[in-house]
Protein backbone atom coordinates (compact mmCIF):
# COMPACT_ATOMS: atom_id res chain seq x y z
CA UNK A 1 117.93 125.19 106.02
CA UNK A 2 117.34 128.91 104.37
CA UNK A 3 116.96 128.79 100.67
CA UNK A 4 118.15 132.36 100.68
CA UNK A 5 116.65 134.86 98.39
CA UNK A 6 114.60 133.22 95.29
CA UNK A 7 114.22 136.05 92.86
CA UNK A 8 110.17 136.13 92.63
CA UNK A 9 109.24 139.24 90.51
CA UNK A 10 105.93 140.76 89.33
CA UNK A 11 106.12 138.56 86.34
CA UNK A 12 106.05 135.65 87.84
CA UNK A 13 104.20 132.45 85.75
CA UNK A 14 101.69 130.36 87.65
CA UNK A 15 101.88 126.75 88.29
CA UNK A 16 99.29 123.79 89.18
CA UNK A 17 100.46 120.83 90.91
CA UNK A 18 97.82 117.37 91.09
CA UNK A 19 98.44 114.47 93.05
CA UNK A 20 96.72 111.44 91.48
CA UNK A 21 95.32 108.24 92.72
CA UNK A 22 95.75 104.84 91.60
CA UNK A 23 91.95 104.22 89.81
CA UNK A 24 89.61 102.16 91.72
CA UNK A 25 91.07 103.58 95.27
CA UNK A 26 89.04 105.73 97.28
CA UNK A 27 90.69 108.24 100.01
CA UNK A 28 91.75 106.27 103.05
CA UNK A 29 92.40 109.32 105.29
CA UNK A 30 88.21 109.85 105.82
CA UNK A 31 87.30 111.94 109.10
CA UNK A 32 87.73 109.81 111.92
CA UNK A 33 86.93 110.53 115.90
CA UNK A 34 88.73 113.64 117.82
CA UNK A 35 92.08 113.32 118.36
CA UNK A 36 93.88 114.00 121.88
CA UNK A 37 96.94 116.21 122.06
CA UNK A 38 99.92 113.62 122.31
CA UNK A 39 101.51 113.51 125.83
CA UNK A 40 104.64 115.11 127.00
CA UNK A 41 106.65 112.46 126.93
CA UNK A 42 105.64 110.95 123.69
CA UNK A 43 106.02 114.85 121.94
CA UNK A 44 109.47 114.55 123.05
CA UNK A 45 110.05 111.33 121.74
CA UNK A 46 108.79 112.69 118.17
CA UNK A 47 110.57 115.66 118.25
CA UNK A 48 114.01 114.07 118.71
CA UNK A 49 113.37 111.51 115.80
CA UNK A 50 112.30 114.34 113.66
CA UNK A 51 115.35 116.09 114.89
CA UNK A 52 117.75 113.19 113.93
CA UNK A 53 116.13 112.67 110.38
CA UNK A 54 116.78 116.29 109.42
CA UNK A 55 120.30 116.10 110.76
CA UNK A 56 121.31 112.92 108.88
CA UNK A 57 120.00 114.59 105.55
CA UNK A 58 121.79 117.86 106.77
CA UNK A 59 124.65 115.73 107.17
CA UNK A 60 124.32 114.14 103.68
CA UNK A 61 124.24 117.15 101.98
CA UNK A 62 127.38 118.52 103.05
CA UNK A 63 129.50 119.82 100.68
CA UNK A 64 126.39 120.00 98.14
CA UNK A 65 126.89 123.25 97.53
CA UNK A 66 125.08 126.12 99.66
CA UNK A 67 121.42 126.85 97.88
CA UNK A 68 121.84 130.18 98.75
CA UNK A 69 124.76 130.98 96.43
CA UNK A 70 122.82 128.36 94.08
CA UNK A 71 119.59 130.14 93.59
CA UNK A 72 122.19 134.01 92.89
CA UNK A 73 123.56 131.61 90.24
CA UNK A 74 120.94 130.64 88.98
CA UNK A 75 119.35 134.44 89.08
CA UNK A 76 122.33 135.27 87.38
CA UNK A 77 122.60 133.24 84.43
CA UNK A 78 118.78 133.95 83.78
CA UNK A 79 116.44 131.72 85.43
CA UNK A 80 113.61 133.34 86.04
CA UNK A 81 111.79 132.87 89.87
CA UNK A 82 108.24 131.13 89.31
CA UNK A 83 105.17 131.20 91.78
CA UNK A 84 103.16 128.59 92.37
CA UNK A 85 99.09 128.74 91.65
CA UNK A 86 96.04 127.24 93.15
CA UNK A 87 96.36 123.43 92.88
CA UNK A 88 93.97 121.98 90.25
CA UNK A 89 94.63 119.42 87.64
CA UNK A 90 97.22 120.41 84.95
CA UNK A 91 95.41 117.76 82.13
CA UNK A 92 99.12 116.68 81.19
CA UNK A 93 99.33 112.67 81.26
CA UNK A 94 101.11 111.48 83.94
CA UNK A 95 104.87 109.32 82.83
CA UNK A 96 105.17 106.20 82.24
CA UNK A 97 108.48 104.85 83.03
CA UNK A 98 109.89 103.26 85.57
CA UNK A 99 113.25 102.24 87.13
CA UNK A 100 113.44 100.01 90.43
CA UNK A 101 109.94 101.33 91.63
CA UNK A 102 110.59 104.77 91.08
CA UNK A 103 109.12 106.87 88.51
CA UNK A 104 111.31 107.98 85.06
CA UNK A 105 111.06 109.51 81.91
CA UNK A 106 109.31 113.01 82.51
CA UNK A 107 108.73 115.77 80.14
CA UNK A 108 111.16 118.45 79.30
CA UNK A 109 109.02 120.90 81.10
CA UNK A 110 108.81 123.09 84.22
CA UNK A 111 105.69 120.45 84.85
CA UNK A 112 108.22 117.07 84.09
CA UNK A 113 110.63 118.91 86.75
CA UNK A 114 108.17 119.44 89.38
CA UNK A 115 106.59 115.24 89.32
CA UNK A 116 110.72 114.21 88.68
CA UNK A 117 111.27 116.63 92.28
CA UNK A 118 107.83 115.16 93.33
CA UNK A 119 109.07 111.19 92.96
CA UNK A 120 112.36 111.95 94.30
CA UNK A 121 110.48 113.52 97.63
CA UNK A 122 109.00 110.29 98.52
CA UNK A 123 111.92 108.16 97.67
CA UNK A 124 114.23 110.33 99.30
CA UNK A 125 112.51 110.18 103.18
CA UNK A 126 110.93 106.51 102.36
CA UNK A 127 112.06 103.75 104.97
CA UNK A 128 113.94 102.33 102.31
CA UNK A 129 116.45 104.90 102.02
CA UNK A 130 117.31 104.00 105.63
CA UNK A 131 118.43 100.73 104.09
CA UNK A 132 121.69 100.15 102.67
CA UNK A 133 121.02 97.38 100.12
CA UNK A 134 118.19 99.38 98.76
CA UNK A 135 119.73 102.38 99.34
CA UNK A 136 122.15 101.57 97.06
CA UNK A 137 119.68 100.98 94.26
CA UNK A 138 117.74 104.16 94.86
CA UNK A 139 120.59 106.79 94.26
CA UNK A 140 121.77 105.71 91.33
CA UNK A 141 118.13 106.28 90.00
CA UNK A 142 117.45 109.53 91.09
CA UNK A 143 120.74 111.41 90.71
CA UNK A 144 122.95 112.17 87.74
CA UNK A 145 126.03 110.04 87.10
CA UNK A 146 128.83 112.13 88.48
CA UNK A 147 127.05 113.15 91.87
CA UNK A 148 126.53 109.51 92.65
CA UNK A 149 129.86 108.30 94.73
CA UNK A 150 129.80 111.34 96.76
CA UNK A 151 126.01 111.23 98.04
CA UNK A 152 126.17 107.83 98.39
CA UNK A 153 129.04 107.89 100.69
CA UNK A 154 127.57 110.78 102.59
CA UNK A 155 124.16 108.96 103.18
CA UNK A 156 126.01 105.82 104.53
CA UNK A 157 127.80 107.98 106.71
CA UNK A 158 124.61 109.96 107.94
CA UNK A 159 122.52 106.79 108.57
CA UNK A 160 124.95 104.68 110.77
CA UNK A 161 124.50 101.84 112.57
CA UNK A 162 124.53 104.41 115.86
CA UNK A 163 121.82 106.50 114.51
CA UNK A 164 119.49 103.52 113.13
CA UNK A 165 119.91 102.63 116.60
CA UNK A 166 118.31 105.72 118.16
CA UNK A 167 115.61 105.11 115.83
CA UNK A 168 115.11 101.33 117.46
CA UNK A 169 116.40 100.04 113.77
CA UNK A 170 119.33 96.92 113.08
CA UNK A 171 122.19 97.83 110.71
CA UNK A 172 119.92 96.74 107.67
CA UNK A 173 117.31 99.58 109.10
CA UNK A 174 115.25 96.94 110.42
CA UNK A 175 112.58 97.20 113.04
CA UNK A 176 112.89 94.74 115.67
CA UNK A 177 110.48 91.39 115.75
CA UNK A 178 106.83 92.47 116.56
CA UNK A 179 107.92 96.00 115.26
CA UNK A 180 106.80 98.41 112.11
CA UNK A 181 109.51 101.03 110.97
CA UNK A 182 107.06 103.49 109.37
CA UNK A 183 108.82 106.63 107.08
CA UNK A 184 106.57 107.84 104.85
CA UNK A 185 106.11 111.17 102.64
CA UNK A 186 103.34 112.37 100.67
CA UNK A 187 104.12 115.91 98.29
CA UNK A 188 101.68 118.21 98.94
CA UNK A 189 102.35 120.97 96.13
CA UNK A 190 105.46 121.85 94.25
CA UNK A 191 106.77 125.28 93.37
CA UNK A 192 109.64 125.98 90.54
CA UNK A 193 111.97 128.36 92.09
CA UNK A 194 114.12 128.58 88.34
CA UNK A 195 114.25 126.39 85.55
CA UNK A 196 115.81 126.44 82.08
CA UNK A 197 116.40 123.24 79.85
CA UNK A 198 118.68 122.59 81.02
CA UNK A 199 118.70 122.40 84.81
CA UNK A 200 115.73 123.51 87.41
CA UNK A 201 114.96 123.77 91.17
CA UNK A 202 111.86 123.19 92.50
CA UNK A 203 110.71 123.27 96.48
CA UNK A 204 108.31 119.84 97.40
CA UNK A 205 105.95 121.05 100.44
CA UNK A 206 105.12 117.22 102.20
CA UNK A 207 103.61 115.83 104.78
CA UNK A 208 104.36 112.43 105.88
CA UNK A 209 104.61 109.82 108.81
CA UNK A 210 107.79 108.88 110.86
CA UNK A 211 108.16 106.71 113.62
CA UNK A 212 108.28 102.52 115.19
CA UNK A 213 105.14 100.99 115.62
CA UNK A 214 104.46 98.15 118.10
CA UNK A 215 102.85 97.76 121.61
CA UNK A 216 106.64 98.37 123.20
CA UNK A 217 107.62 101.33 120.60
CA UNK A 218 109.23 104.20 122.73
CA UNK A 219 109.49 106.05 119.06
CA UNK A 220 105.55 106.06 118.28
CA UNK A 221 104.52 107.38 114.66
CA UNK A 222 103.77 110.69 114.02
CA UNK A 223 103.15 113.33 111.42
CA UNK A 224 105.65 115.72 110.09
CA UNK A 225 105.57 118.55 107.72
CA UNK A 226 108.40 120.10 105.88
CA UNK A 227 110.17 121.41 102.24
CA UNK A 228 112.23 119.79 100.19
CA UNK A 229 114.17 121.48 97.59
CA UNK A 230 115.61 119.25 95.17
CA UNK A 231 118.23 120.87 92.09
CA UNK A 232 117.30 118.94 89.20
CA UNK A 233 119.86 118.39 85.71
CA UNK A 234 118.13 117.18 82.36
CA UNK A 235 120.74 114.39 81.25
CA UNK A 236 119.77 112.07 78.63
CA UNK A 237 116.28 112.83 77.61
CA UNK A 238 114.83 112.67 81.85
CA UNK A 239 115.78 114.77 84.79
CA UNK A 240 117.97 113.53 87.41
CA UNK A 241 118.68 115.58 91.16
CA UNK A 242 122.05 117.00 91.74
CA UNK A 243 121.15 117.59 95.04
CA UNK A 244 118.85 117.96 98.00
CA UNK A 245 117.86 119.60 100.99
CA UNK A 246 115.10 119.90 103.79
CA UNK A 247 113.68 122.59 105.95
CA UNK A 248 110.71 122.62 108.22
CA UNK A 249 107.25 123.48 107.52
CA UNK A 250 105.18 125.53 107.02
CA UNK A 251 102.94 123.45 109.24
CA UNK A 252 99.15 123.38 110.20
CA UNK A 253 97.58 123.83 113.32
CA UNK A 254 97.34 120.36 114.96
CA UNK A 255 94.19 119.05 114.94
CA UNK A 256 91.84 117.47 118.18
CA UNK A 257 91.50 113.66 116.44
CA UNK A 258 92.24 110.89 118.70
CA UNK A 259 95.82 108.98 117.86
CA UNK A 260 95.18 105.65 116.80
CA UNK A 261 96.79 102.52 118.51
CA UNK A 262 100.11 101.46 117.79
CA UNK A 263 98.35 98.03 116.39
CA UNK A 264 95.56 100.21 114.07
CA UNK A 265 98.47 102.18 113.34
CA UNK A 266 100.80 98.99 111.73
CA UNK A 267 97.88 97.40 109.95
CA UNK A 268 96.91 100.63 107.75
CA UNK A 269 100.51 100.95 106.84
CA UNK A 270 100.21 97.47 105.66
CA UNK A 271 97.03 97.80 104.18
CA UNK A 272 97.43 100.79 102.39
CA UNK A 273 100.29 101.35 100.00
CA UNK A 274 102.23 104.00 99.40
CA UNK A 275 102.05 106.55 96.65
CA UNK A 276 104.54 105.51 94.04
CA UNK A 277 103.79 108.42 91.42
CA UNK A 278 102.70 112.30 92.61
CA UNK A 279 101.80 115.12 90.56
């Protein structure tokens, strides 16, 4: 999706993004062997999955509001564009709220709007949002009040029992016996695009995994990189999205490491949990 135009200027302020780990925890992503280049039929494969995701959240965020009359709003009522600086840690503590698993109560700062856009990232493309129990849970939490019917409707729509389907998932977005649905996001740096205190929207680069895995999985995991930009309101004392949306990239050059088996592949998900707080 294009953001259309977002205003930088000469002026613009610098910002630092950190992503922080748990303490005790080392990095589990150490060098491992080369990697082969996947085959054609399996690049395919991840292609269309990555194809369906970004249509279903497409699909959600109809009616949203286009971001590129957004951001002219928000030029025009005064927000002023913001660039983002070499990552580094910003020294600000890290919140400590939380509602159903997902972080709450940031500061009323451009730094509180970047980890609230940051949380809402990896809830937003987790493998529980493909679940409609905990789906249900999640968007309340994340969005303000008065945005909530609408989005909600509009996710149950995009994730249907015929797309779970193509994604080798049950109604309840459950992988099939023997199976591991893996959907999984980490933010790699956030950039404010315009903020005031009253509202703010702020592009989430990630990275993140996608994909069934099992011995029998024709939808194997694999990586992903893309933007999220996520329109944030501050509504009683924490900011809450308004709304969402995802293009691709930028990406890296893919590198020569040998894919892990489908079995390595389940057990590390299992093993290693998820990031629960970024910034």
């Amino acid at each position: 999706m294009s953001l259309g135009d977002d205003g930088y200027g000469e002026d613009d302020r610098h910002h630092v993004t950190r992503t922080r780990l748990p303490e005790g925890e080392v990095d589990p992503y150490a060098p491992a062997a080369r990697r082969g280049r996947p085959s054609g039929r399996n690049l395919i494969t991840v292609v269309g999955v990555v194809v369906l995701l970004i249509a279903a959240i497409a699909f959600a965020n109809r009616g949203g509001g286009d971001s590129a009359s957004s951001d002219s709003a928000d030029s025009a009522s005064g927000h002023k564009g913001v660039s983002s600086g070499p990552t580094a840690p910003s020294g600000t503590k890290p919140v400590e709220g939380k509602s159903g698993g997902i972080a709450s109560g940031f500061a009323h700062s451009e730094q509180g709007a970047q980890s609230a856009a940051a949380n809402f990232a990896v809830a937003l493309v987790s493998a529980d949002i493909l679940k409609p129990e905990r789906r249900h849970e999640i968007v309340p939490q994340i969005f303000v009040s008065d945005k909530v019917p609408e989005l909600q409707k509009s996710l149950d729509n995009a994730y249907s029992k015929d797309f779970l389907s193509k994604l080798g998932l049950n109604e309840q977005g459950e992988a099939a016996k023997g199976m591991t649905y893996v959907s999984r996001t980490a933010p790699i740096g956030t950039k404010t695009t315009s903020y005031s205190d009253a509202s703010a929207s702020v592009d989430v680069w990630c990275t993140g995994l996608f994909g069934t895995a099992g011995v029998s999985s024709t939808n194997p995991v694999a990586n992903d990189w893309f933007t999220m930009t996520i329109k944030l309101r501050w509504v009683d004392g924490d900011w809450k999205a308004e709304s969402f949306a995802q293009k691709d990239g930028p990406a890296p050059v893919n590198s020569d490491r040998t894919a892990s088996n489908a079995d390595e592949i389940a057990k590390a998900v299992e093993q290693y949990g998820g990031f629960s707080y970024a910034r």
